[in-house]
PDB file of N, CA and C in Angstrom:
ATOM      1  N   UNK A   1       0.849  -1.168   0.000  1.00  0.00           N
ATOM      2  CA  UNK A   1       0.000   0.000   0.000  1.00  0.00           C
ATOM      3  C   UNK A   1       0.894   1.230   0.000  1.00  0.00           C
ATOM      4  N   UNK A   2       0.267   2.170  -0.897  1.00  0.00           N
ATOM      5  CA  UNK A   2       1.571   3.215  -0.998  1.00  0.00           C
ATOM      6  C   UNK A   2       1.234   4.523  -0.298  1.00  0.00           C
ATOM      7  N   UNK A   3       1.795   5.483   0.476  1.00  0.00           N
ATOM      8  CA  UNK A   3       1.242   6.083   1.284  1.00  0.00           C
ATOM      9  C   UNK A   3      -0.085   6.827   1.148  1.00  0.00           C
ATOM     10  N   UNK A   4      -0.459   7.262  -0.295  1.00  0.00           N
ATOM     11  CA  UNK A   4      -1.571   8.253  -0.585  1.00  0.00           C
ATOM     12  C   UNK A   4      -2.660   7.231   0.087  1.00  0.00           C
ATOM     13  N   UNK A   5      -2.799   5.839  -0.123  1.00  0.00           N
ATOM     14  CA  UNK A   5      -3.406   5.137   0.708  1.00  0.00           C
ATOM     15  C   UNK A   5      -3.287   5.169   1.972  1.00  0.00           C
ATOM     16  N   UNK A   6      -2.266   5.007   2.387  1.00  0.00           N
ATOM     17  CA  UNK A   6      -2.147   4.911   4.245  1.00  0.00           C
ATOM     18  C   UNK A   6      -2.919   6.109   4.674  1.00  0.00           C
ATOM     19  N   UNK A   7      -2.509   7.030   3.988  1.00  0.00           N
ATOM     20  CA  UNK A   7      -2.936   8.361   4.172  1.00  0.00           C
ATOM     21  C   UNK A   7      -4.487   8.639   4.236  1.00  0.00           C
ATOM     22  N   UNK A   8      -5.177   8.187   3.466  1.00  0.00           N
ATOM     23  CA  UNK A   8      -6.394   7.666   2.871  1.00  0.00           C
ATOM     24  C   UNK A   8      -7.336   7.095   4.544  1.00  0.00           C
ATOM     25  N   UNK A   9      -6.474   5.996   4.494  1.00  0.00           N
ATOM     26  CA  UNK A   9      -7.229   4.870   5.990  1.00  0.00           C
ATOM     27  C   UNK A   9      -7.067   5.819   7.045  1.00  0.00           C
ATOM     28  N   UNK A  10      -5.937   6.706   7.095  1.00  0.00           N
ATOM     29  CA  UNK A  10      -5.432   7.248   8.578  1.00  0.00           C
ATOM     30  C   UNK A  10      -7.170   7.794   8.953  1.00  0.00           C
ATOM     31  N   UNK A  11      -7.257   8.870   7.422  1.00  0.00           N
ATOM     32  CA  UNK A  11      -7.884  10.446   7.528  1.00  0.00           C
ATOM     33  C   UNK A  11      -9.509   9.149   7.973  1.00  0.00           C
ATOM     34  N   UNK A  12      -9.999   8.346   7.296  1.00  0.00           N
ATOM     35  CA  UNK A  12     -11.298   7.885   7.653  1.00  0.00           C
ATOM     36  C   UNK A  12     -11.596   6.923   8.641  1.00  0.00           C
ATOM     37  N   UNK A  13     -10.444   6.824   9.522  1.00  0.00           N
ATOM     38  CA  UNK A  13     -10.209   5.853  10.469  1.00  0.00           C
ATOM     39  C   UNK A  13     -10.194   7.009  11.572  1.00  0.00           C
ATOM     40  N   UNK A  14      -9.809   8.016  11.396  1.00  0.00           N
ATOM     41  CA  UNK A  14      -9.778   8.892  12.996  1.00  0.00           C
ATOM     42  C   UNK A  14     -11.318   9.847  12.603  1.00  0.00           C
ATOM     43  N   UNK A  15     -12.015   9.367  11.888  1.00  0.00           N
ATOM     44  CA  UNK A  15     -13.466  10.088  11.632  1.00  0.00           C
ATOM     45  C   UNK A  15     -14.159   9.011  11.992  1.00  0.00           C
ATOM     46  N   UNK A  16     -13.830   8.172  12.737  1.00  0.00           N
ATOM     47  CA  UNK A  16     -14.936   7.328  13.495  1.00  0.00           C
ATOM     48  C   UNK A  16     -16.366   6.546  12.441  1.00  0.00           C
ATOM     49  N   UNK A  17     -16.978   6.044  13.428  1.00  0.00           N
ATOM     50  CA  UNK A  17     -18.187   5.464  12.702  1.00  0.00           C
ATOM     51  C   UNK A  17     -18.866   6.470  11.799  1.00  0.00           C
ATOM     52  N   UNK A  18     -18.368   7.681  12.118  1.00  0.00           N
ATOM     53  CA  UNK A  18     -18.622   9.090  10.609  1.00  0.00           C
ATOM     54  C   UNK A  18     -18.095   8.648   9.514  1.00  0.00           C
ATOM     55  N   UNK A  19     -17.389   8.129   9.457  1.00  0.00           N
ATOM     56  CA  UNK A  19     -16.854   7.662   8.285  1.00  0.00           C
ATOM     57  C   UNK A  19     -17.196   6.789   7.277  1.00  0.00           C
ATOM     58  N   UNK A  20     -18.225   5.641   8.330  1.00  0.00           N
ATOM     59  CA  UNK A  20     -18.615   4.786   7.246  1.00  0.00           C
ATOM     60  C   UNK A  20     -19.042   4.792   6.801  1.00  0.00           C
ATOM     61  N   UNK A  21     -20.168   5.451   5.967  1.00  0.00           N
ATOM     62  CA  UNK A  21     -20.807   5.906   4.920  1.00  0.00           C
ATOM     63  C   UNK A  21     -20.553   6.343   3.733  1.00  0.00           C
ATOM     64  N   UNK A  22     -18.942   7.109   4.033  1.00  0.00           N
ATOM     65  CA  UNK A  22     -18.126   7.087   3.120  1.00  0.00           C
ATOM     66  C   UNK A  22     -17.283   6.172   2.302  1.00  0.00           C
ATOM     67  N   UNK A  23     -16.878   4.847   2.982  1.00  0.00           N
ATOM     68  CA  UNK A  23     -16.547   4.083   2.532  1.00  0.00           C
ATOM     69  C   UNK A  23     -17.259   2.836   1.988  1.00  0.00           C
ATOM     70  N   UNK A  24     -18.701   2.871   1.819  1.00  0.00           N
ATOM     71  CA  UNK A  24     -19.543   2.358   1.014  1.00  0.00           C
ATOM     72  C   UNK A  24     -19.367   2.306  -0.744  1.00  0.00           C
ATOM     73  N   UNK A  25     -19.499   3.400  -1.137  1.00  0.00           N
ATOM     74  CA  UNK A  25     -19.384   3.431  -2.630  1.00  0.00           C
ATOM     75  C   UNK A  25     -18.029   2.492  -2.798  1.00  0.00           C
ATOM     76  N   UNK A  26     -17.134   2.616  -1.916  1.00  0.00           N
ATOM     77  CA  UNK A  26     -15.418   2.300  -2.313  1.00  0.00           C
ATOM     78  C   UNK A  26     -15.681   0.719  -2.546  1.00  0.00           C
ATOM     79  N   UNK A  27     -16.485   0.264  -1.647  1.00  0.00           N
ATOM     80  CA  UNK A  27     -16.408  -0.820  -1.870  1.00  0.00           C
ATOM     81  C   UNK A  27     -16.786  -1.722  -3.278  1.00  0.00           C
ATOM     82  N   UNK A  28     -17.242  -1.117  -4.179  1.00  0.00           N
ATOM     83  CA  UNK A  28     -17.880  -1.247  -5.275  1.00  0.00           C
ATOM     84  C   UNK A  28     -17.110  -0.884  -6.449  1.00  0.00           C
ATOM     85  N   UNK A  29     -15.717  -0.235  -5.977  1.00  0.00           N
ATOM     86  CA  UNK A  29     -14.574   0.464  -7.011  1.00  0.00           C
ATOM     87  C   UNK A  29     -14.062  -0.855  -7.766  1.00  0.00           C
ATOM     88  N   UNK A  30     -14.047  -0.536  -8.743  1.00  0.00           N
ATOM     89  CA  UNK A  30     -12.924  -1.248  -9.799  1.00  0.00           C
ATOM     90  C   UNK A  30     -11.962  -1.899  -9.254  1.00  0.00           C
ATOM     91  N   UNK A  31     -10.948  -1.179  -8.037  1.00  0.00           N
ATOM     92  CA  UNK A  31      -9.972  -1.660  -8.393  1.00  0.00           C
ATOM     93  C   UNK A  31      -9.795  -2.474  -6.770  1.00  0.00           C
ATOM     94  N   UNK A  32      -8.949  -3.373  -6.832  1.00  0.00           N
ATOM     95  CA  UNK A  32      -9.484  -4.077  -5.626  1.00  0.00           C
ATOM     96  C   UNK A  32      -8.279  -3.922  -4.209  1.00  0.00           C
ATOM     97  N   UNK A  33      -7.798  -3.041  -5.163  1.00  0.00           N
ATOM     98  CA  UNK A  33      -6.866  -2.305  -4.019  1.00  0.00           C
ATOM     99  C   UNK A  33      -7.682  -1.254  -2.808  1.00  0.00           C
ATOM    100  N   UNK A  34      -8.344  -0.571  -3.625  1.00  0.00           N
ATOM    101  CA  UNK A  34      -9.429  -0.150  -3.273  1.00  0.00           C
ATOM    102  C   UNK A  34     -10.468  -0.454  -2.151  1.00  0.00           C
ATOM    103  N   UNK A  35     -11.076  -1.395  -2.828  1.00  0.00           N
ATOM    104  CA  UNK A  35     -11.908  -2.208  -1.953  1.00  0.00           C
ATOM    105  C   UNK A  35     -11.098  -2.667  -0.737  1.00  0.00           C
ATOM    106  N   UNK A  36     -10.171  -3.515  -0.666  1.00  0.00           N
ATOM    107  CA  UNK A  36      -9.391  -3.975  -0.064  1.00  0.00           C
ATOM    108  C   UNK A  36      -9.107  -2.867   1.562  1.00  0.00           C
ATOM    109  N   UNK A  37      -8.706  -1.537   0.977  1.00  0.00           N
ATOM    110  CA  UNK A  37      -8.598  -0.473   1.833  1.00  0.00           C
ATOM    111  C   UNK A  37      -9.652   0.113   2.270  1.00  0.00           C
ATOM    112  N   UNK A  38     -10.845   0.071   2.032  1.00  0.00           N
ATOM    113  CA  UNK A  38     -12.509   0.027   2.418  1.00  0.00           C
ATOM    114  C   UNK A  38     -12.931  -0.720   3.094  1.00  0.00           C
ATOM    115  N   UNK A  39     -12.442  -1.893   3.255  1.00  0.00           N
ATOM    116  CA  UNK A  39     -12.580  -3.194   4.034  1.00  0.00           C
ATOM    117  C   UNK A  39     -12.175  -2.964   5.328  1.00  0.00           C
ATOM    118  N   UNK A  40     -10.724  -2.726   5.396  1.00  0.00           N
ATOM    119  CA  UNK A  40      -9.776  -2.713   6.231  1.00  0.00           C
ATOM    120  C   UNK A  40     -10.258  -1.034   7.148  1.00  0.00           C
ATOM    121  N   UNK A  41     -10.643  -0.262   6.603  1.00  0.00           N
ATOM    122  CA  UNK A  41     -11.159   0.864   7.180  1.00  0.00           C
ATOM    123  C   UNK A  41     -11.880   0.704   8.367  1.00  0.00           C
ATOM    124  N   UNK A  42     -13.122  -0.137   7.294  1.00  0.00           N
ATOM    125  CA  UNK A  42     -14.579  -0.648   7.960  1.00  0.00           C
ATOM    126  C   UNK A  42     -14.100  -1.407   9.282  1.00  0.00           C
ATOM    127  N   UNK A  43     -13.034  -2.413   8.992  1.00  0.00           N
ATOM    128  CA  UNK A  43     -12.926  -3.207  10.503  1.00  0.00           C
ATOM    129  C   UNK A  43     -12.031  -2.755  11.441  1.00  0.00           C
ATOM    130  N   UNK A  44     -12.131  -1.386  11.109  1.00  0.00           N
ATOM    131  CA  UNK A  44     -11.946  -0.407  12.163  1.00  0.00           C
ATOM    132  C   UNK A  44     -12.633   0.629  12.927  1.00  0.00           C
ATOM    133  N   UNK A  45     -13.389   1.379  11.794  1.00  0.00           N
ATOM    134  CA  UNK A  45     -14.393   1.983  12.192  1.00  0.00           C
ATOM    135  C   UNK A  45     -16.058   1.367  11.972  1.00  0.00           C
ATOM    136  N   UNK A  46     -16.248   0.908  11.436  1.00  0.00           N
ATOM    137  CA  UNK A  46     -17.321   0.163  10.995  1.00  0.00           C
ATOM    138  C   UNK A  46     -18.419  -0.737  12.034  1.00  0.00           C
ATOM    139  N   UNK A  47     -19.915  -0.651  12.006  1.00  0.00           N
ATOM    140  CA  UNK A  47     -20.876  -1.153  12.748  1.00  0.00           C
ATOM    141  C   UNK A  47     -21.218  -1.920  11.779  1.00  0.00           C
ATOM    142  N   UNK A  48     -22.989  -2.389  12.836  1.00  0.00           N
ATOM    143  CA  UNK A  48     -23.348  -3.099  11.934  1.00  0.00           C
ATOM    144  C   UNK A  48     -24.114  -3.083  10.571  1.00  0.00           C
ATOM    145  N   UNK A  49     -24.038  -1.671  10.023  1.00  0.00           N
ATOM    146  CA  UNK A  49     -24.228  -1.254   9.283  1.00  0.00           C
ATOM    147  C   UNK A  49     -23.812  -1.104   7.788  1.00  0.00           C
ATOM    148  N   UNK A  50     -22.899  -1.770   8.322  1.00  0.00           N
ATOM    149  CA  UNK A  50     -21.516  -2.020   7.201  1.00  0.00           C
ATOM    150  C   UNK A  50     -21.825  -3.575   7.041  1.00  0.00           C
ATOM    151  N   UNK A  51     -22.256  -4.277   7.766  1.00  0.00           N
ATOM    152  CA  UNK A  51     -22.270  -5.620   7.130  1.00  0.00           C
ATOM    153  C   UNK A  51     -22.944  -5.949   5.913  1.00  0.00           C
ATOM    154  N   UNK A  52     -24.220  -5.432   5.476  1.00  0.00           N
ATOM    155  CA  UNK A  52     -24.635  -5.988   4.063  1.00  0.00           C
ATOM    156  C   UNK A  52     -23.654  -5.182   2.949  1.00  0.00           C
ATOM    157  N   UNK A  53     -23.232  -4.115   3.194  1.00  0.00           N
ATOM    158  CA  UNK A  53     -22.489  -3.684   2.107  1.00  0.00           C
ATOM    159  C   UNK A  53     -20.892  -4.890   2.026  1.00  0.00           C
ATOM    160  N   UNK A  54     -20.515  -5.161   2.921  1.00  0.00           N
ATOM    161  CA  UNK A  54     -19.346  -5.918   3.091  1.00  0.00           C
ATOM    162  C   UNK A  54     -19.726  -7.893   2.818  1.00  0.00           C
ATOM    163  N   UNK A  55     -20.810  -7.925   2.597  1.00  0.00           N
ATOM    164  CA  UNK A  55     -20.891  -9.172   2.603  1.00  0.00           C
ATOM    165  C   UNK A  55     -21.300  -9.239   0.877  1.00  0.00           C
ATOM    166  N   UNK A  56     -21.416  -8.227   0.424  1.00  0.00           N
ATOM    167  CA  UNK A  56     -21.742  -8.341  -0.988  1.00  0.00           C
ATOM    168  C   UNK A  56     -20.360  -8.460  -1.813  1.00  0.00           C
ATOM    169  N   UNK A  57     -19.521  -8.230  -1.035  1.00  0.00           N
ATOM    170  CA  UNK A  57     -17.952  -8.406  -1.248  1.00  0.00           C
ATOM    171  C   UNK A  57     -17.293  -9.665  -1.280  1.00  0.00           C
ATOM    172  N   UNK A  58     -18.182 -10.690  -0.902  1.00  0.00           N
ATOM    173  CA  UNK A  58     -18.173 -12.632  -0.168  1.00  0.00           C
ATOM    174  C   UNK A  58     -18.090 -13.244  -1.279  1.00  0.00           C
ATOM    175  N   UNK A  59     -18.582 -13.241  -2.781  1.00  0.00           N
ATOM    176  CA  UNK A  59     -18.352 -13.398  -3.699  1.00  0.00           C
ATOM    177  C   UNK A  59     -17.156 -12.832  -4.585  1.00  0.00           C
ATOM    178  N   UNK A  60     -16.411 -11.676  -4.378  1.00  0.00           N
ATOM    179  CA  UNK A  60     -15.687 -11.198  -5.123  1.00  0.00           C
ATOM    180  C   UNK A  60     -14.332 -11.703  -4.433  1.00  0.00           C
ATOM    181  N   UNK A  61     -13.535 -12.859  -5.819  1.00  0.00           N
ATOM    182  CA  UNK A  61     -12.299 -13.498  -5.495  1.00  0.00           C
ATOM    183  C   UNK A  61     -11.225 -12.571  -5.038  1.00  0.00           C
ATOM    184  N   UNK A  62     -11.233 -11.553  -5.328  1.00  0.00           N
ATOM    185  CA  UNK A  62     -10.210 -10.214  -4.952  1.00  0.00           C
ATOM    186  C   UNK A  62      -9.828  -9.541  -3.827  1.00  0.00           C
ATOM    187  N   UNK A  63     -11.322  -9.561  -3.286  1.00  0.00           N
ATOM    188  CA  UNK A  63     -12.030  -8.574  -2.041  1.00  0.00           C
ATOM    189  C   UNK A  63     -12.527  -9.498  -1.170  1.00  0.00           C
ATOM    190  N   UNK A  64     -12.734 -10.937  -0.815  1.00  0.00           N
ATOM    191  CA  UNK A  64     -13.563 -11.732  -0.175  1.00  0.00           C
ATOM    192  C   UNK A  64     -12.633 -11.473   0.965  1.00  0.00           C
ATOM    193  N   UNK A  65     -11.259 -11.871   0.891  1.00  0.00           N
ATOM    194  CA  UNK A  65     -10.608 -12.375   2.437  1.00  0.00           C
ATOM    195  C   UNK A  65     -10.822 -10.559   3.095  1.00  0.00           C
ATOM    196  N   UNK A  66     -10.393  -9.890   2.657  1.00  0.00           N
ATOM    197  CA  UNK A  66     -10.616  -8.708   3.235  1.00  0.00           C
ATOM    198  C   UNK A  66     -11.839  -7.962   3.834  1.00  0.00           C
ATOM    199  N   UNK A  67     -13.051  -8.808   3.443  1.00  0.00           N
ATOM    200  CA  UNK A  67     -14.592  -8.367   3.764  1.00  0.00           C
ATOM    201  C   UNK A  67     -14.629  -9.264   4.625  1.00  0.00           C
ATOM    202  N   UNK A  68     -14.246 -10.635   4.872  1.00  0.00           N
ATOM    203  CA  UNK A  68     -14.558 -11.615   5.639  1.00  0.00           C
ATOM    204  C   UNK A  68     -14.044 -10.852   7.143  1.00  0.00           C
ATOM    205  N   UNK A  69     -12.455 -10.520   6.839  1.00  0.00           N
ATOM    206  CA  UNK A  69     -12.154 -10.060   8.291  1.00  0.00           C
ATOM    207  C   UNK A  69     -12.632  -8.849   8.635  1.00  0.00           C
ATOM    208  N   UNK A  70     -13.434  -8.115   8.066  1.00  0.00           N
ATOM    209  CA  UNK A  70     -13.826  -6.920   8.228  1.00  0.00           C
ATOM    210  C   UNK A  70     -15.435  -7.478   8.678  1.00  0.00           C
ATOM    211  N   UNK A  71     -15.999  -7.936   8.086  1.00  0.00           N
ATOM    212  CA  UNK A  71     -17.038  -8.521   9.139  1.00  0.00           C
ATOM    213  C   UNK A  71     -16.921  -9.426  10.305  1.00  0.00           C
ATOM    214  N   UNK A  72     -16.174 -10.177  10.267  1.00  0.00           N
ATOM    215  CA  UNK A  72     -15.712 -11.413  11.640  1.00  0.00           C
ATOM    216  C   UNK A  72     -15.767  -9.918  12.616  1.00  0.00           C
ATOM    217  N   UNK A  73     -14.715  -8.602  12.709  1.00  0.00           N
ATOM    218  CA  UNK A  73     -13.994  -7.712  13.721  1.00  0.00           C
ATOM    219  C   UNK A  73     -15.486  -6.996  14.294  1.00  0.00           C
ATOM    220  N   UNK A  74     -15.948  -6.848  13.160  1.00  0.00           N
ATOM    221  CA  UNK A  74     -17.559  -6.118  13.100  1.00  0.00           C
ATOM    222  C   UNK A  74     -18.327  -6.768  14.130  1.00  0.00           C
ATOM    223  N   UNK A  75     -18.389  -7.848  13.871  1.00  0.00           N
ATOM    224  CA  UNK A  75     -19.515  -8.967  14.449  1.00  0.00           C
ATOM    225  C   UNK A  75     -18.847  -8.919  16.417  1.00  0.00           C
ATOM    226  N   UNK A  76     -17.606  -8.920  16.238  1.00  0.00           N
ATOM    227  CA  UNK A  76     -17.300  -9.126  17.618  1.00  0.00           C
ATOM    228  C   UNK A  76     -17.608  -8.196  18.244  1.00  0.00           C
ATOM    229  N   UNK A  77     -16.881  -7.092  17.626  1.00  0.00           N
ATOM    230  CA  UNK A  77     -17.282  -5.453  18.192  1.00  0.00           C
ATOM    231  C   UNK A  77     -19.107  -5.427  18.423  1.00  0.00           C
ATOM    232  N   UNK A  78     -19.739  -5.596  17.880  1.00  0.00           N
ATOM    233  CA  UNK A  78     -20.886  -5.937  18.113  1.00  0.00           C
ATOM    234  C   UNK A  78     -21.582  -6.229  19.652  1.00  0.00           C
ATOM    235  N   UNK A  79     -21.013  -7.471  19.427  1.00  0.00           N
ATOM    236  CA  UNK A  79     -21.167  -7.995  20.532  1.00  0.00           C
ATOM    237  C   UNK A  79     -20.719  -7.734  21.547  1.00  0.00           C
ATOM    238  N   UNK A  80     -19.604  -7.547  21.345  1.00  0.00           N
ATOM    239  CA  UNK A  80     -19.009  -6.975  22.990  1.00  0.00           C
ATOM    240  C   UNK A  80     -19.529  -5.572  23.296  1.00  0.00           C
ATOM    241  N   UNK A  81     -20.114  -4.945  22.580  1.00  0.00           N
ATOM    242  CA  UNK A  81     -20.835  -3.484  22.965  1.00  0.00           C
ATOM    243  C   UNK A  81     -21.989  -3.839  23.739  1.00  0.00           C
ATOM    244  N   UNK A  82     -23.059  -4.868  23.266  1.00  0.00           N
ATOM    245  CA  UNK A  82     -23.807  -5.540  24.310  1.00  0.00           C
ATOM    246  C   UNK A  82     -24.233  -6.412  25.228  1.00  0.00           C
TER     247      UNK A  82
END
């Protein structure tokens, strides 16, 4: 990942669950670098709100392992909130 990315995760990762809304469309980008860094966002800032957009990702050979752990982190966080 080359920094304009790092740079990218930092800025929507310290904008909290504000953020995830933004990283919706990304997930749907072309390129799966992309996605990949949308993923990885999400299972940081990301509820459960983010799961149907991230599970539509479960099919895509590119983007799957990266949605998987981005929902598994989701699901826990979840839970341990209640």
């Amino acid at each position: 990942m080359g920094p304009a990315n790092s740079d990218i995760e930092r800025l929507f990762t310290e904008l909290g669950p504000d953020g995830e809304p933004y990283m919706w469309p990304l997930l749907q980008n072309s390129s799966h670098i992309v996605r990949g860094m949308a993923c990885r966002v999400l299972a940081k800032i990301g509820t459960e709100k983010s799961l149907a957009e991230l599970t539509r990702l479960l099919g895509d050979t590119l983007s799957n392992r990266d949605a998987k752990v981005a929902i598994d982190i989701i699901q826990r966080r979840e839970v341990d909130r209640s």
